[in-house]
PDB file of N, CA and C in Angstrom:
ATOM      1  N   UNK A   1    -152.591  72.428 -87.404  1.00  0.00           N
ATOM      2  CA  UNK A   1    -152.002  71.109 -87.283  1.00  0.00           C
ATOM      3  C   UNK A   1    -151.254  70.811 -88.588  1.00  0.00           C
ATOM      4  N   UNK A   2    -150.190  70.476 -88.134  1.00  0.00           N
ATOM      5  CA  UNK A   2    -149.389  70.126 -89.740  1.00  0.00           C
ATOM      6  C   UNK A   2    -149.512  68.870 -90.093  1.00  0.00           C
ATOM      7  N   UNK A   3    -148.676  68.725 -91.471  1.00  0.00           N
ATOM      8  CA  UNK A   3    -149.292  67.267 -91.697  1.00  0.00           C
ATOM      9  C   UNK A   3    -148.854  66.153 -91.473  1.00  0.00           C
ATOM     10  N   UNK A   4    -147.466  66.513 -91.209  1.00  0.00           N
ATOM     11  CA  UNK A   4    -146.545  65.637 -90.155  1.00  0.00           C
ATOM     12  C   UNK A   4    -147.308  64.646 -89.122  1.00  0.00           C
ATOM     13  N   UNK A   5    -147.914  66.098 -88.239  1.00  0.00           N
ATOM     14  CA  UNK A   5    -148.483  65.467 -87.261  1.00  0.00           C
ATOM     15  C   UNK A   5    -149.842  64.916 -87.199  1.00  0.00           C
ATOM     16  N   UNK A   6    -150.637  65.301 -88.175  1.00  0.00           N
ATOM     17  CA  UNK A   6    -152.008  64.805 -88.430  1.00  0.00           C
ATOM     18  C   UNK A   6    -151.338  63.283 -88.966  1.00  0.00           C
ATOM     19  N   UNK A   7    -150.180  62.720 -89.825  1.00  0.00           N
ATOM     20  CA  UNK A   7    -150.036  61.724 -90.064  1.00  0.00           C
ATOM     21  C   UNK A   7    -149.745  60.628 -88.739  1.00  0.00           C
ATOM     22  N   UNK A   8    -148.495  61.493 -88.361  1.00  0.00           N
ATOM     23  CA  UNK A   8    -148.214  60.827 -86.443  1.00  0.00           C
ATOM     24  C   UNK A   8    -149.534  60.423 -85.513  1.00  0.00           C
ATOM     25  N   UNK A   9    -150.495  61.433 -85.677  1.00  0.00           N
ATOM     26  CA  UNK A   9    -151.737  60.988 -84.898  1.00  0.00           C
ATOM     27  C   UNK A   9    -152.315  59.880 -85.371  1.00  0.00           C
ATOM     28  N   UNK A  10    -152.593  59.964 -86.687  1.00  0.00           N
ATOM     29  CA  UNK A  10    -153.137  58.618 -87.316  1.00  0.00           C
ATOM     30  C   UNK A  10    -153.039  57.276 -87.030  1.00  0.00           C
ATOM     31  N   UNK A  11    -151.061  57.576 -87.550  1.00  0.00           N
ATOM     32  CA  UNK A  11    -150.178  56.177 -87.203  1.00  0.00           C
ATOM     33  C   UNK A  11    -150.485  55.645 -86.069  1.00  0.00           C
ATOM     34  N   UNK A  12    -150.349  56.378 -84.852  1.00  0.00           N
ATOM     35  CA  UNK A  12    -150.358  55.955 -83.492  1.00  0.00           C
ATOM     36  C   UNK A  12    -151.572  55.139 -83.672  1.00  0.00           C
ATOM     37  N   UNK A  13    -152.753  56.164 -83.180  1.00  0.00           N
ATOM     38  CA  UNK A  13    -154.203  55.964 -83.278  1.00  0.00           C
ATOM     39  C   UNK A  13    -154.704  54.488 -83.850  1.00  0.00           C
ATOM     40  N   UNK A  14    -153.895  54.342 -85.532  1.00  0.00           N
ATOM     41  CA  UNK A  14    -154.522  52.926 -85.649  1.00  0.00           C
ATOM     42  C   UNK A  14    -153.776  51.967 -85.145  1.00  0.00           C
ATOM     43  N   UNK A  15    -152.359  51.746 -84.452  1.00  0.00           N
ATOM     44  CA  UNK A  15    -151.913  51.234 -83.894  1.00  0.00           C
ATOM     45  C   UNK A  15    -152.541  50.689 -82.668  1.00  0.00           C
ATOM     46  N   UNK A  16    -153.229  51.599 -82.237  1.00  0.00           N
ATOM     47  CA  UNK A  16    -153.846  51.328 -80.755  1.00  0.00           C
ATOM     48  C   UNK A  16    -154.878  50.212 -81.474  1.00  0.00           C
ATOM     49  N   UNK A  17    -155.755  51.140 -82.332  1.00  0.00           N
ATOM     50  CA  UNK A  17    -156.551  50.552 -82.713  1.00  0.00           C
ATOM     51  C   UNK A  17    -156.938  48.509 -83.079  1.00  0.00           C
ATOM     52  N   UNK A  18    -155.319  48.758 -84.076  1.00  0.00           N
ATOM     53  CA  UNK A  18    -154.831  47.089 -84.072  1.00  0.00           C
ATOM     54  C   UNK A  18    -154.717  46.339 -82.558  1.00  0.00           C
ATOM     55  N   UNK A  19    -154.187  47.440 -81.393  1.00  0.00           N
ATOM     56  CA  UNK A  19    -154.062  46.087 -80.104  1.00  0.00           C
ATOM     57  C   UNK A  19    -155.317  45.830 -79.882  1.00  0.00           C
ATOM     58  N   UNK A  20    -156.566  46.778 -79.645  1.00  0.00           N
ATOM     59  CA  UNK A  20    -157.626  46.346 -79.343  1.00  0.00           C
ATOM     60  C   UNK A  20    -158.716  45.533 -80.037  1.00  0.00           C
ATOM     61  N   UNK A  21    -158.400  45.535 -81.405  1.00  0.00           N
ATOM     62  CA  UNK A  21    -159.109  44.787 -82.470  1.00  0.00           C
ATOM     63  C   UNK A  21    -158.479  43.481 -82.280  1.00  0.00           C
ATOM     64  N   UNK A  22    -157.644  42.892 -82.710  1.00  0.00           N
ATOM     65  CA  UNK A  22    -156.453  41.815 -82.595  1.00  0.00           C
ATOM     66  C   UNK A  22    -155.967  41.459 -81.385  1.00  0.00           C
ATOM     67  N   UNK A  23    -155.968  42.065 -80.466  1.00  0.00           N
ATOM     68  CA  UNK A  23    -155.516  41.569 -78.890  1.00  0.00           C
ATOM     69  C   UNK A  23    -154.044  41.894 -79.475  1.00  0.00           C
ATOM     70  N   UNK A  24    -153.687  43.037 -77.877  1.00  0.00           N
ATOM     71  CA  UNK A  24    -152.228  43.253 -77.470  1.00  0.00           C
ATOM     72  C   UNK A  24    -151.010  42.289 -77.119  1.00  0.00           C
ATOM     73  N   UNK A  25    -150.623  41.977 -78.379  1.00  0.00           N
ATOM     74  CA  UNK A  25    -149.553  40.952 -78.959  1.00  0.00           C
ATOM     75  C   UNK A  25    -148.220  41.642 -77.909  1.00  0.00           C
ATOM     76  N   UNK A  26    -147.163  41.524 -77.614  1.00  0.00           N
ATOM     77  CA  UNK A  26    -145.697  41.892 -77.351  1.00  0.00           C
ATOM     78  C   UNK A  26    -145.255  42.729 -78.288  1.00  0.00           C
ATOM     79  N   UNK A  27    -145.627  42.083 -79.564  1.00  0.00           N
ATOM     80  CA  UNK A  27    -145.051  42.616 -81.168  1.00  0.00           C
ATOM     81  C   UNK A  27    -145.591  43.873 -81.498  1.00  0.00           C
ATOM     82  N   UNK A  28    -147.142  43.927 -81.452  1.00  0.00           N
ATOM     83  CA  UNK A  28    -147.445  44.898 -81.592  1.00  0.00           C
ATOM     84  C   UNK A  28    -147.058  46.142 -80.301  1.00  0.00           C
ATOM     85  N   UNK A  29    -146.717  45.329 -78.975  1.00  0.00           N
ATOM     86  CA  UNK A  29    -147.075  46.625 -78.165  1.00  0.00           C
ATOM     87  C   UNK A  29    -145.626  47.131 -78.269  1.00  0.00           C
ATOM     88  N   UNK A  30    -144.682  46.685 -78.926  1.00  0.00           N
ATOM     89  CA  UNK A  30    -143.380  47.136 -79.476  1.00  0.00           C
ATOM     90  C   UNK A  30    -143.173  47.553 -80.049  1.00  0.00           C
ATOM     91  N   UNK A  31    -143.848  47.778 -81.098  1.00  0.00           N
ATOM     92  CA  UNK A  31    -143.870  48.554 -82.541  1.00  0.00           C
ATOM     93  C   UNK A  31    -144.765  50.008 -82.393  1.00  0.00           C
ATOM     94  N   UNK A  32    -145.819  49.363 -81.479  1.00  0.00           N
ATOM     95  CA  UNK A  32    -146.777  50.956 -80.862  1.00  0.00           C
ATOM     96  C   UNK A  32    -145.777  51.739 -79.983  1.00  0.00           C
ATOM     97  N   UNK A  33    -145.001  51.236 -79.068  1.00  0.00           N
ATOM     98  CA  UNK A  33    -144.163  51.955 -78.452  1.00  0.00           C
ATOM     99  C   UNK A  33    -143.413  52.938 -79.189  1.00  0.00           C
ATOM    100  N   UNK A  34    -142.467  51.827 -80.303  1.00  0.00           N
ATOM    101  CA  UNK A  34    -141.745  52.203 -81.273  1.00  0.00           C
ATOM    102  C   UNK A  34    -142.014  53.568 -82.119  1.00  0.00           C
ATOM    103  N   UNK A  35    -143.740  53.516 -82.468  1.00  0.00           N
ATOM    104  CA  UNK A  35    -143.768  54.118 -83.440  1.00  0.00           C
ATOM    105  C   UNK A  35    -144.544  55.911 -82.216  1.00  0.00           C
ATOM    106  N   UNK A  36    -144.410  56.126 -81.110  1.00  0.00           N
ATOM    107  CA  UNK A  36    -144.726  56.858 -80.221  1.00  0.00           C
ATOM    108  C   UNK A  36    -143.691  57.822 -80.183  1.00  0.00           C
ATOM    109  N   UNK A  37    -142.785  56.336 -79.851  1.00  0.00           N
ATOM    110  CA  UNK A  37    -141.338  57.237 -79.604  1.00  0.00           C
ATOM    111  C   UNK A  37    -140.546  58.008 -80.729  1.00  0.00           C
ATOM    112  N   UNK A  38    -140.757  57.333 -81.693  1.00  0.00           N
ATOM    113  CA  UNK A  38    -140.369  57.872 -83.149  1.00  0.00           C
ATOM    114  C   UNK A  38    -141.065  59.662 -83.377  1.00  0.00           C
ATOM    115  N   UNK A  39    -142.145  59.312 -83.108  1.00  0.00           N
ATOM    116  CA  UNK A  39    -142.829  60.693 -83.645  1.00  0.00           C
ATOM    117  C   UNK A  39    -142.543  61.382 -82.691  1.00  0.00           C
ATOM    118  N   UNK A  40    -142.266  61.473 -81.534  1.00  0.00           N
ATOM    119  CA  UNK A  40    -142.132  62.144 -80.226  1.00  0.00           C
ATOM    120  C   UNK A  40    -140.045  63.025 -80.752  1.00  0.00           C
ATOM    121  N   UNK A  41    -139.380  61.968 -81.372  1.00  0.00           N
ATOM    122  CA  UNK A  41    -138.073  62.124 -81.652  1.00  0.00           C
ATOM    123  C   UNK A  41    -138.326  62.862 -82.570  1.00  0.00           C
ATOM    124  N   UNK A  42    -139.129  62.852 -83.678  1.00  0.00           N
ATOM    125  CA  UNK A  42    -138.726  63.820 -85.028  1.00  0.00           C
ATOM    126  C   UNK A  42    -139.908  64.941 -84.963  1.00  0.00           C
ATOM    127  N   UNK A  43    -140.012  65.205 -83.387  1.00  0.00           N
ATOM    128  CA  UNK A  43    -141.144  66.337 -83.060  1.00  0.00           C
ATOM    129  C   UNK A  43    -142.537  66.686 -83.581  1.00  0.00           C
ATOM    130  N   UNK A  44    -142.819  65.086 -84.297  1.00  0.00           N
ATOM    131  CA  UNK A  44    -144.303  65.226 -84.838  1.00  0.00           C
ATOM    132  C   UNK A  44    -145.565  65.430 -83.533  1.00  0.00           C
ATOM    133  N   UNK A  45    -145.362  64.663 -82.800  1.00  0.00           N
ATOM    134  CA  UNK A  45    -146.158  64.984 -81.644  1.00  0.00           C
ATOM    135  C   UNK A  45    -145.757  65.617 -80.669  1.00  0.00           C
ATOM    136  N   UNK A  46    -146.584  66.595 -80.071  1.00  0.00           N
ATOM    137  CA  UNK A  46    -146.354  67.564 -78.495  1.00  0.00           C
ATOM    138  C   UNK A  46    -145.744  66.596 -77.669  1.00  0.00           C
ATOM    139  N   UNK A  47    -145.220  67.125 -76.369  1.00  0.00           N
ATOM    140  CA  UNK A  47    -144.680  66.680 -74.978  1.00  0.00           C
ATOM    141  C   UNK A  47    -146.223  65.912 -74.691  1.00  0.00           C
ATOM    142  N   UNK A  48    -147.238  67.051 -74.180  1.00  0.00           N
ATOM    143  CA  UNK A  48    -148.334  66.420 -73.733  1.00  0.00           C
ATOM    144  C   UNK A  48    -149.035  65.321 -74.792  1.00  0.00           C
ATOM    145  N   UNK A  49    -149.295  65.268 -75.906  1.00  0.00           N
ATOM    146  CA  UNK A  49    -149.523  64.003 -76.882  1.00  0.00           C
ATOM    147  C   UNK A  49    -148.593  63.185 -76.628  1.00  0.00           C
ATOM    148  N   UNK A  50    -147.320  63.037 -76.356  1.00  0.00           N
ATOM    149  CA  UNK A  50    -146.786  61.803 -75.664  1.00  0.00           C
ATOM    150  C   UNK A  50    -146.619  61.459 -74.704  1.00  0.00           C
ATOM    151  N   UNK A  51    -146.799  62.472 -73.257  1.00  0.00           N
ATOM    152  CA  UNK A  51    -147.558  62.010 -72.081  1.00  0.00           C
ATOM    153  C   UNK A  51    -148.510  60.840 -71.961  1.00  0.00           C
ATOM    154  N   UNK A  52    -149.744  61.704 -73.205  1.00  0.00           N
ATOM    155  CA  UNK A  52    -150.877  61.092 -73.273  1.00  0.00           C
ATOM    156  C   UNK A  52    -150.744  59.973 -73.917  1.00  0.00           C
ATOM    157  N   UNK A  53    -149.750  59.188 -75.109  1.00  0.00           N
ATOM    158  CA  UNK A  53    -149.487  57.922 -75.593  1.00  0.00           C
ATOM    159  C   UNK A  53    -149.093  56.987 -74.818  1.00  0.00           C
ATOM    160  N   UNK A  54    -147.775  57.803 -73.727  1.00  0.00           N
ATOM    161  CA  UNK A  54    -147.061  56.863 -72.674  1.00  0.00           C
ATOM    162  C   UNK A  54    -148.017  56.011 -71.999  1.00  0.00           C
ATOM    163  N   UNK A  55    -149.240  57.209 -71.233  1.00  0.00           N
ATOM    164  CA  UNK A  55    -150.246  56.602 -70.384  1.00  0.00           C
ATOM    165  C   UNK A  55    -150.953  55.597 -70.754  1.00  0.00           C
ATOM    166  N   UNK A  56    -151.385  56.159 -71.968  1.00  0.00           N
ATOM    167  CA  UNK A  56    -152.273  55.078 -72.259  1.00  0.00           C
ATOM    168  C   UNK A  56    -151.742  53.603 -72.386  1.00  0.00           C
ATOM    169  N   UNK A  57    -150.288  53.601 -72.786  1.00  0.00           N
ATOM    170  CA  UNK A  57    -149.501  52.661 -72.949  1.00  0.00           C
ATOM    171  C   UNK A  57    -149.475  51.762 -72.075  1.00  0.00           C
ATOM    172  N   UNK A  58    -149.577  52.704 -70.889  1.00  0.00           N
ATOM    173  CA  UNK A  58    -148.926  52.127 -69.378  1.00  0.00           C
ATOM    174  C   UNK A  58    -150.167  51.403 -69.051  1.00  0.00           C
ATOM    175  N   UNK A  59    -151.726  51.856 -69.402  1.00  0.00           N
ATOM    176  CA  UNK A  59    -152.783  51.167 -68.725  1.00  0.00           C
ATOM    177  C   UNK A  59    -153.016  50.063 -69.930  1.00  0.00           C
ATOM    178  N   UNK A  60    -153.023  49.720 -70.297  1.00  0.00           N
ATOM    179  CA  UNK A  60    -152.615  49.021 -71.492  1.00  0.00           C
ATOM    180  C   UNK A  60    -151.874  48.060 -70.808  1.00  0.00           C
ATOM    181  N   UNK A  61    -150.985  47.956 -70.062  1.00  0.00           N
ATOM    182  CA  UNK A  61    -150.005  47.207 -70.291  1.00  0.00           C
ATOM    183  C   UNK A  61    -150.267  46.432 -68.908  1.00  0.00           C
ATOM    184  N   UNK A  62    -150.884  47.524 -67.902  1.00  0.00           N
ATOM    185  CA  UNK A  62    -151.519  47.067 -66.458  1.00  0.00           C
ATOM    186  C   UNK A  62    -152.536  46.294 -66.800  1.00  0.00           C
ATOM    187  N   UNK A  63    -153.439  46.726 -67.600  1.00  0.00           N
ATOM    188  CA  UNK A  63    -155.118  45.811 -67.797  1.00  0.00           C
ATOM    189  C   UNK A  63    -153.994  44.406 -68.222  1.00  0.00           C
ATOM    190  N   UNK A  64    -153.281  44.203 -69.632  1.00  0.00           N
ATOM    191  CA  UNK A  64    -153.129  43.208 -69.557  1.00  0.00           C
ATOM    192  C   UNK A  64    -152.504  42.499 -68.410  1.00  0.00           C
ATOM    193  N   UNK A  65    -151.696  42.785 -67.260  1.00  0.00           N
ATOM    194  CA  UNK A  65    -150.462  42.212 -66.584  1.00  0.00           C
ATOM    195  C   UNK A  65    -151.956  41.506 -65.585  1.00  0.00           C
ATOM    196  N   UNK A  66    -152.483  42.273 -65.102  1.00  0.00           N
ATOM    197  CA  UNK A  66    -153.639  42.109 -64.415  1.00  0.00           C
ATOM    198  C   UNK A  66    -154.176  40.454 -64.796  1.00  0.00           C
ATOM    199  N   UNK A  67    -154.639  40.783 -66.112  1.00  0.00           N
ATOM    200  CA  UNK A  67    -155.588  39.205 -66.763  1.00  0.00           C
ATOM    201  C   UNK A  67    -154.810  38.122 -66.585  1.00  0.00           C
ATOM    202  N   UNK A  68    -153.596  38.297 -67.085  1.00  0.00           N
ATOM    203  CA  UNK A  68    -152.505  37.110 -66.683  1.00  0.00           C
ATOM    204  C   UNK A  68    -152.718  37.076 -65.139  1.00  0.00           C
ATOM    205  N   UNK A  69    -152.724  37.463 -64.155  1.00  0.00           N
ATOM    206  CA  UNK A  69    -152.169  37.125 -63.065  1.00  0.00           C
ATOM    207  C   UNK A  69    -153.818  36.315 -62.675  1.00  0.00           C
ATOM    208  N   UNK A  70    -154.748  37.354 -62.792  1.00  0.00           N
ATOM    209  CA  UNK A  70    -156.403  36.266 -62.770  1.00  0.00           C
ATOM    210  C   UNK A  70    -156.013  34.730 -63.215  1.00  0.00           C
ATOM    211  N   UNK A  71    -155.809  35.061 -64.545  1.00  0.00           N
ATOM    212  CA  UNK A  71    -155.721  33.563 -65.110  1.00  0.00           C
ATOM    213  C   UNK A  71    -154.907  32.859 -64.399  1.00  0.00           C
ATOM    214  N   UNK A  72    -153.968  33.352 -64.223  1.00  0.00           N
ATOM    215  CA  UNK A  72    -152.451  32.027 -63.525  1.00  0.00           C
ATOM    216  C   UNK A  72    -153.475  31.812 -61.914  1.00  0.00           C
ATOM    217  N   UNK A  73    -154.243  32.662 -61.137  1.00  0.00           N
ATOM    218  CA  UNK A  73    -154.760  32.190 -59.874  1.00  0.00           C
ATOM    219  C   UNK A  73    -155.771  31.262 -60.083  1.00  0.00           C
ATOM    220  N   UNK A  74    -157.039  31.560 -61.438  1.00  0.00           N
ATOM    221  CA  UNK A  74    -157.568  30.494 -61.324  1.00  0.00           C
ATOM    222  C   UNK A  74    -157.381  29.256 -61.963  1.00  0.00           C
ATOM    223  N   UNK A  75    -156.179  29.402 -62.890  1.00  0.00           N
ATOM    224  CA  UNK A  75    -155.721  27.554 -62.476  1.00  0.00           C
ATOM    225  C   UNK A  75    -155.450  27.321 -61.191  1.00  0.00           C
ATOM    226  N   UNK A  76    -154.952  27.447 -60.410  1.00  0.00           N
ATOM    227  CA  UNK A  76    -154.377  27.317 -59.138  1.00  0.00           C
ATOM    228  C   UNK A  76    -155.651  26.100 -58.102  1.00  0.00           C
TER     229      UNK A  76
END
């Protein structure tokens, strides 16, 4: 593992880390995107390590869409 990418793993990693500590802001889930796609562009991370970022991204992004829609029914 080079150190490129042991750094790229990190970055990501505590990124995630911040949405789930702090709650998944817009800002942050923009900058986690951001910083996915970045390492994915200057080939720090594999195809499949950014498979695996996308996804997680994506359920991430479902769990939250999900809570909003709970919440908006039980005001209702």
């Amino acid at each position: 593992m080079s150190r490129q990418h042991q750094i790229a793993v990190d970055l990501i990693d505590r990124w995630f880390t911040s949405m789930s500590v702090e709650g998944s802001t817009p800002v942050l889930q923009g900058e986690t995107t951001m910083i996915v796609e970045t390492a994915y562009a200057l080939s720090a991370i594999t195809d499949d390590e950014h498979r695996h970022y996308k996804a997680r991204l994506h359920r991430l992004f479902e769990r939250q869409h999900q809570q909003t829609m709970q919440a908006l029914e039980y005001r209702q």
